[in-house]
Protein backbone atom coordinates (compact mmCIF):
# COMPACT_ATOMS: atom_id res chain seq x y z
CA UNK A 1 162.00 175.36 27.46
CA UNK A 2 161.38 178.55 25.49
CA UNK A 3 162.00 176.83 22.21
CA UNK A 4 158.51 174.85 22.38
CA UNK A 5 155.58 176.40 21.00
CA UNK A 6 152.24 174.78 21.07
CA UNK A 7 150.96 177.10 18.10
CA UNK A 8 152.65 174.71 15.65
CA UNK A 9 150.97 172.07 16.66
CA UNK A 10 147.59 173.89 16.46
CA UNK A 11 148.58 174.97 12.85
CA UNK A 12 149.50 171.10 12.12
CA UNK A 13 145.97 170.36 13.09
CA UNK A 14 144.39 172.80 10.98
CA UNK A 15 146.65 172.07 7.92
CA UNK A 16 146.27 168.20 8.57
CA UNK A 17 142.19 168.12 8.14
CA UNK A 18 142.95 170.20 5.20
CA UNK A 19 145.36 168.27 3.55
CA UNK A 20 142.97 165.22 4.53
CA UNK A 21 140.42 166.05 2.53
CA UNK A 22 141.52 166.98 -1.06
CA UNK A 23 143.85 163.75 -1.08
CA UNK A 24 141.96 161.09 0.21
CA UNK A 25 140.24 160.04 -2.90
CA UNK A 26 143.60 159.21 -4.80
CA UNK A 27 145.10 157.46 -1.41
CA UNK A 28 142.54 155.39 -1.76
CA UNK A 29 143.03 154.48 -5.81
CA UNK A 30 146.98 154.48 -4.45
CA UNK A 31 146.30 151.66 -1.80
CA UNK A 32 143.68 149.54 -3.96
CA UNK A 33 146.69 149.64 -6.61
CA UNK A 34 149.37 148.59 -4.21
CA UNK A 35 147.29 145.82 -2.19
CA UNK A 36 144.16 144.97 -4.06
CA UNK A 37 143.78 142.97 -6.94
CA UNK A 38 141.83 143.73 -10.19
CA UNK A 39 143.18 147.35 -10.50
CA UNK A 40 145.12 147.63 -13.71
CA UNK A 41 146.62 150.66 -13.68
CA UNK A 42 145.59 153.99 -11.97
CA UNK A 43 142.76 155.14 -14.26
CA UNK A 44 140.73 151.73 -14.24
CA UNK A 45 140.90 151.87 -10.85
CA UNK A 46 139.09 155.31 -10.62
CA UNK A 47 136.83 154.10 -13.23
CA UNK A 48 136.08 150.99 -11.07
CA UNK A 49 135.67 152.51 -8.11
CA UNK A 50 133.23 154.80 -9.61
CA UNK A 51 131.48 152.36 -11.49
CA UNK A 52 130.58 149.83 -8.57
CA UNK A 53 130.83 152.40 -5.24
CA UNK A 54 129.80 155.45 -7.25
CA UNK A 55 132.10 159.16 -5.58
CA UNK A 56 131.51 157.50 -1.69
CA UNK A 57 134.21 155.03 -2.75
CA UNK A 58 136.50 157.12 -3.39
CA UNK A 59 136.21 158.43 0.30
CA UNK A 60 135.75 155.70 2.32
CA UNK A 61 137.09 155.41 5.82
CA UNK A 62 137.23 159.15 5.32
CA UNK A 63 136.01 159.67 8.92
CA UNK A 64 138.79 158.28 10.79
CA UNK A 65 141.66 159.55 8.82
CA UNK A 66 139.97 163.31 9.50
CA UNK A 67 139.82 162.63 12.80
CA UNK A 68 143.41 160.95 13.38
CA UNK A 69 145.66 162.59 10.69
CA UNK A 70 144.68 165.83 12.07
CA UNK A 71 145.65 165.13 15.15
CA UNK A 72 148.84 163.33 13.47
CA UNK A 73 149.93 166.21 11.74
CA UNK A 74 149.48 168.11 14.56
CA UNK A 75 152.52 165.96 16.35
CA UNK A 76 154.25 166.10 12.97
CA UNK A 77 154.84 169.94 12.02
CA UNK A 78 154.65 170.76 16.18
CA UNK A 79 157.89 168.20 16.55
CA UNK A 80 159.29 169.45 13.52
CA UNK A 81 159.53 172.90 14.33
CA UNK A 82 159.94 172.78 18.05
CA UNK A 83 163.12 170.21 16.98
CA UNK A 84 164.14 172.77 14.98
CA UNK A 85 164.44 175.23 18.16
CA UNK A 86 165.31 172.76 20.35
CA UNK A 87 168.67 171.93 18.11
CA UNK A 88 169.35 175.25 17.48
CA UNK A 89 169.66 176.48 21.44
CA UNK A 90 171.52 173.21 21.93
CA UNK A 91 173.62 174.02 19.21
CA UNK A 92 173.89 177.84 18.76
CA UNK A 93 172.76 178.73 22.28
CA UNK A 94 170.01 180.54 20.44
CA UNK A 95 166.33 178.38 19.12
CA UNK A 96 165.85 181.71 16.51
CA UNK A 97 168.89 181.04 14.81
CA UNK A 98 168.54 179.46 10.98
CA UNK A 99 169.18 175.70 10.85
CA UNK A 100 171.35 174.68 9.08
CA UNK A 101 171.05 171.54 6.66
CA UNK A 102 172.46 169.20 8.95
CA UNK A 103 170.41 170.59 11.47
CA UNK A 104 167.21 170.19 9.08
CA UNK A 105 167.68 166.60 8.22
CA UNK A 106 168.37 165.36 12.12
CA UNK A 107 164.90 167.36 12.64
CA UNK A 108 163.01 165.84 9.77
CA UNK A 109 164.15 162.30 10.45
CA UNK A 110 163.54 162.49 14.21
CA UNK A 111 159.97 163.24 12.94
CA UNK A 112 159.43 160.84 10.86
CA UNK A 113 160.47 158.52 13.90
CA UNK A 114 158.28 159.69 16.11
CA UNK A 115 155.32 160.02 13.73
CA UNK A 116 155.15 156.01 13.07
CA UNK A 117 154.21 155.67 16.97
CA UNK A 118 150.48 157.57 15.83
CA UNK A 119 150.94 157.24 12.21
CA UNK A 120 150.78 153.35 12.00
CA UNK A 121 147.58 152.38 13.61
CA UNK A 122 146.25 155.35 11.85
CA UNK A 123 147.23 154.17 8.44
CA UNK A 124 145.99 150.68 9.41
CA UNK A 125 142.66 151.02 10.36
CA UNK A 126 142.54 153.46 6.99
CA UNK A 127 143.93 150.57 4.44
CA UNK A 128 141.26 148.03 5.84
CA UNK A 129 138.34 150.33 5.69
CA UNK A 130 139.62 151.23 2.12
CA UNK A 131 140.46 147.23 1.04
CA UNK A 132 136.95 146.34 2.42
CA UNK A 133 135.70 145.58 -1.09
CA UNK A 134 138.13 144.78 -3.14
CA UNK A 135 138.07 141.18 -4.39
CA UNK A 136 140.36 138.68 -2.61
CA UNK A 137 141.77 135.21 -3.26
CA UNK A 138 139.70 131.97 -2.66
CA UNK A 139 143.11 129.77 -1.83
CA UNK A 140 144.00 129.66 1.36
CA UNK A 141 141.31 131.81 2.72
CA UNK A 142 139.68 130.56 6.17
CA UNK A 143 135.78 131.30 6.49
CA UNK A 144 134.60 131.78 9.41
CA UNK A 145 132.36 128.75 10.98
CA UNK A 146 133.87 126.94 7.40
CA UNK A 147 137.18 125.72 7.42
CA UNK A 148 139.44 126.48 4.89
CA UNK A 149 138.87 126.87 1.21
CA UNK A 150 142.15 125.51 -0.59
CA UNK A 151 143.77 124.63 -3.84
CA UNK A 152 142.11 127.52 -5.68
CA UNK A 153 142.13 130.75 -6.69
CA UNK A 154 138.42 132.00 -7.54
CA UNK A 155 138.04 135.26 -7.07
CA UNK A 156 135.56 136.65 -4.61
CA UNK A 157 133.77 139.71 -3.10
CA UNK A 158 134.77 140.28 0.17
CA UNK A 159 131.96 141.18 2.34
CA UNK A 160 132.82 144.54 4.88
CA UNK A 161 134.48 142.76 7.94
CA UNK A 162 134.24 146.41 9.99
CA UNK A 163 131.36 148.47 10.48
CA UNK A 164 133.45 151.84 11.01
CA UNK A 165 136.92 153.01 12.59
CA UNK A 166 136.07 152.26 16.31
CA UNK A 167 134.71 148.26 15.57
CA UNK A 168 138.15 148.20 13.01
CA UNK A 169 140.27 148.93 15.83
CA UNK A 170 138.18 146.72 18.01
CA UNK A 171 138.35 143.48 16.08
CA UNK A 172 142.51 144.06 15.35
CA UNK A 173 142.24 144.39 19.27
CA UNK A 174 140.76 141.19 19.65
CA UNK A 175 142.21 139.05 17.18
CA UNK A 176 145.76 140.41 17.19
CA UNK A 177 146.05 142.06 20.16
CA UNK A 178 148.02 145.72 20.74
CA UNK A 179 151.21 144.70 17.80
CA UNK A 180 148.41 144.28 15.27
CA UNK A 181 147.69 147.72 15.17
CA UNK A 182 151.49 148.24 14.29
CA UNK A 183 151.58 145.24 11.50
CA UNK A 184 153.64 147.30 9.58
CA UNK A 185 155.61 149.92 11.11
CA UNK A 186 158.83 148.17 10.67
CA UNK A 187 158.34 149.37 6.52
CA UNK A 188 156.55 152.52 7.74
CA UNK A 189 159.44 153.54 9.30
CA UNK A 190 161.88 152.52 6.84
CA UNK A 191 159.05 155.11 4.36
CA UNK A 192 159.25 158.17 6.84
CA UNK A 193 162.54 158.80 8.19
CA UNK A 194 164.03 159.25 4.91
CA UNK A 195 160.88 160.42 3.58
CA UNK A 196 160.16 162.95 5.86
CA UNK A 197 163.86 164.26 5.33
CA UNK A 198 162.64 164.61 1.79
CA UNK A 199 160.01 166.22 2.48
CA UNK A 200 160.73 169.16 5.08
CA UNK A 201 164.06 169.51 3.05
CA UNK A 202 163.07 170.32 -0.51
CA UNK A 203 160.33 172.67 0.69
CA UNK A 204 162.47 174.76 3.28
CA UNK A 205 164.97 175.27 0.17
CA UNK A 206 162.52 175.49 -2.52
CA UNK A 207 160.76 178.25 -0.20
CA UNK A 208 163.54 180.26 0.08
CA UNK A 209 164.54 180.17 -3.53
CA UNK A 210 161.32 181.21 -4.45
CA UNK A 211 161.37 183.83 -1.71
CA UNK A 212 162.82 187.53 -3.01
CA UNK A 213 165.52 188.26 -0.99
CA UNK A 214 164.24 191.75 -0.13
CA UNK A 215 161.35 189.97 1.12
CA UNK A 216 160.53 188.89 5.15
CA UNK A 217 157.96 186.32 4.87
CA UNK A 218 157.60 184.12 1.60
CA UNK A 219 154.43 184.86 -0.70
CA UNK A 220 151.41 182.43 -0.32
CA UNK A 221 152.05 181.12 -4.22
CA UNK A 222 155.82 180.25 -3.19
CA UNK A 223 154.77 178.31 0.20
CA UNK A 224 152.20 176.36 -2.48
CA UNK A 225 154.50 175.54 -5.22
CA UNK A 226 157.11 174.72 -2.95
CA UNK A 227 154.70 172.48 -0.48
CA UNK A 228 153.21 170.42 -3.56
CA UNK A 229 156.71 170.00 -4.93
CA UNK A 230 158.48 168.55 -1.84
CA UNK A 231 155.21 166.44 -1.55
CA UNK A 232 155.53 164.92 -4.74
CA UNK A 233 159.46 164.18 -4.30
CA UNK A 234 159.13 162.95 -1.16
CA UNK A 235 156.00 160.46 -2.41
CA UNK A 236 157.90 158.92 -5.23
CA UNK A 237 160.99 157.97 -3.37
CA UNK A 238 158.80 156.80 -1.00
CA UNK A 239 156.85 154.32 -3.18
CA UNK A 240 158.80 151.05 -2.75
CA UNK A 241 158.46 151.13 1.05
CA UNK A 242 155.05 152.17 0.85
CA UNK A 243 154.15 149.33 -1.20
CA UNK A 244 155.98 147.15 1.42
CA UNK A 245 153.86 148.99 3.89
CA UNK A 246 150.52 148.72 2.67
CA UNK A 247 150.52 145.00 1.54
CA UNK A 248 151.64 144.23 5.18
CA UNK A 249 148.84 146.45 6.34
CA UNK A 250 145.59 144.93 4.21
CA UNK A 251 147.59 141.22 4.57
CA UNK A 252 145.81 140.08 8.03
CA UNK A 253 142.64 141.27 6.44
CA UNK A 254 141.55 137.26 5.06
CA UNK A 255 144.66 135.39 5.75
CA UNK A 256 148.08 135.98 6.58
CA UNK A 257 150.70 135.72 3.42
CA UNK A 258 153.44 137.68 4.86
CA UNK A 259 155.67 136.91 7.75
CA UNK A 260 157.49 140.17 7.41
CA UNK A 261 159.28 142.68 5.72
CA UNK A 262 161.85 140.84 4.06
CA UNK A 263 159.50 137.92 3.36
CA UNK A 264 156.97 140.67 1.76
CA UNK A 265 159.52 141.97 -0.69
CA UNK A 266 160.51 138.51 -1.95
CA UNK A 267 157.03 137.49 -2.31
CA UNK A 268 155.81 140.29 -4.01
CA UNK A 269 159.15 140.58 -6.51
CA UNK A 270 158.41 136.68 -7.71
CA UNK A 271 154.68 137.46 -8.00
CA UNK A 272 154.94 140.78 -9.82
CA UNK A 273 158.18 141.55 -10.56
CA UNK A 274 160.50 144.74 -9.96
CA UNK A 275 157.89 147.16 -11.25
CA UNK A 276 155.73 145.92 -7.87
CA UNK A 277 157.18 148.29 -5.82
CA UNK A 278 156.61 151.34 -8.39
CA UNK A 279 152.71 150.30 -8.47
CA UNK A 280 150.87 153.50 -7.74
CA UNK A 281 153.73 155.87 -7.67
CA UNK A 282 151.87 158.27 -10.42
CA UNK A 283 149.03 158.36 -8.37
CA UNK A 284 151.37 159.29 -5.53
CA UNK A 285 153.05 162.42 -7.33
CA UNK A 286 149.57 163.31 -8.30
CA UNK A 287 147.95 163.54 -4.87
CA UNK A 288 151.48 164.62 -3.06
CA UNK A 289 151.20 167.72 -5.38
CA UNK A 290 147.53 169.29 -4.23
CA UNK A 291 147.74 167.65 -0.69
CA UNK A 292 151.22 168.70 0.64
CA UNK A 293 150.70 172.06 -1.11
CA UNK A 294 147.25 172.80 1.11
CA UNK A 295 148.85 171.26 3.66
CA UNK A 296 151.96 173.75 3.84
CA UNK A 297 149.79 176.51 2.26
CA UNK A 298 147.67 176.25 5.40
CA UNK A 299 149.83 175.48 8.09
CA UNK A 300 151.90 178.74 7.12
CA UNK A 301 149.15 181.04 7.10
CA UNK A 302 147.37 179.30 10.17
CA UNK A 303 150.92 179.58 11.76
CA UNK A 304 150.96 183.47 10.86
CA UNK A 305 147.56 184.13 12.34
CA UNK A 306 147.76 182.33 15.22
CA UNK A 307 150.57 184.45 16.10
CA UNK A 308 149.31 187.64 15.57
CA UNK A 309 146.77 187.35 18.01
């Protein structure tokens, strides 16, 4: 097994908290968008969120993401890259030789396979803690110890149903059992396998173009240009899934209005229209830019230092 390396998945780590941190604020305007209500477009939601939850709004259920996508990312550039090796000894008889693009895309899509198995509870627990209070519709909605309020559609404040990460888990646990923490991954997964193809893809060729020939290793600014544009393509032609994704994720929250995938999209193409399933995918090139860039940016160099030790 001399093609795996457990210093990518060290690098992941580091790169993961990083990345964690300077996008969270605009996942969370990009998830109130595509599941809330009352969010108009992407500005009035930052202006909202500031307005009633002041800058903490913008980074709640911060602490679990940190904690989980680290260790997420972690699994994601360590399978990535030890793929990588592992196709090119089957392949070439050698896990140093270059991939080729065929080789690349089998890599990138068997990560973004593996990655819903961690990724989806981790993006649940995130989308509750960040839908916690957003307004939600009366009709339909069962109160606890009250029945159920029907025939309208008042808006009202929901009140925060988990006290943190650990009782969020706990109460999906409970009510839902061990498939509630994957309410979802059937549109996750439709998201990362192509996504993640778009994502590994455009930066390993964007890297090298920017790379000088002449040159061994790429420079920093090329890894960081090329890193925040492969996150930015990869985000918008992953909107319409994610969209799919999160509604499915913040449904189960009050009530249940989806029975699945399928049943989401119809639903939420009579409600809203086409355009639905573009909601929030500015704020999705905006954030992919800074985020994936740090995150690449970081993983490279962490990747170089750990391996000069």
């Amino acid at each position: 097994m001399s093609f795996l390396q457990l210093d990518d998945f060290l690098a992941g780590w580091i790169a993961g908290a990083s990345s964690v941190i300077v996008g969270h604020p605009l996942d969370t305007v990009k998830t109130r968008l595509q599941a809330g209500k009352g969010c108009k477009n992407a500005l009035h939601c930052i202006v909202s969120i500031y307005k009633k939850e002041t800058v903490a709004g913008f980074f709640k259920g911060l602490s679990f993401p940190l904690a989980s996508i680290t260790l997420y990312n972690s699994v994601v550039f360590g399978f990535f890259s030890n793929s990588q090796r592992f196709i090119s000894e089957l392949r070439y008889g050698d896990g140093k030789h270059q991939c080729g693009m065929l080789d690349l895309t089998v890599a990138s899509m068997l990560t973004g396979l593996v990655s819903v198995s961690l990724g989806a509870p981790v993006e649940l627990v995130k989308i509750r803690l960040q839908m916690q209070t957003q307004p939600v519709l009366a009709q339909n909605l069962t109160l606890a110890g009250n029945g159920s309020v029907s025939g309208r559609s008042v808006g009202l404040q929901s009140q925060s149903m988990y006290r943190g990460p650990l009782h969020c888990i706990s109460s999906i646990l409970q009510a839902e059992g061990i498939q509630g923490l994957y309410r979802g991954a059937g549109a996750m997964i439709l998201r990362d396998v192509p996504g993640y193809a778009l994502y590994f893809i455009p930066y390993t060729l964007l890297r090298d173009c920017l790379t000088p020939s002449n040159n061994s290793s790429p420079h920093p600014s090329s890894i960081w240009l090329a890193g925040g544009l492969a996150g930015s393509i990869s985000w918008v032609t992953a909107t319409p899934a994610d969209v799919v994704k999160s509604r499915l994720q913040a449904d189960t929250m009050h009530h249940r209005k989806y029975k699945g995938i399928i049943h989401c999209i119809l639903q939420s193409y009579k409600t809203d229209g086409l355009q639905v399933f573009f909601r929030g995918a500015a704020v999705s090139v905006i954030r992919g830019f800074p985020m994936s860039a740090t995150m690449f940016l970081i993983y490279e160099l962490s990747l170089k230092f750990l391996r000069s030790l």
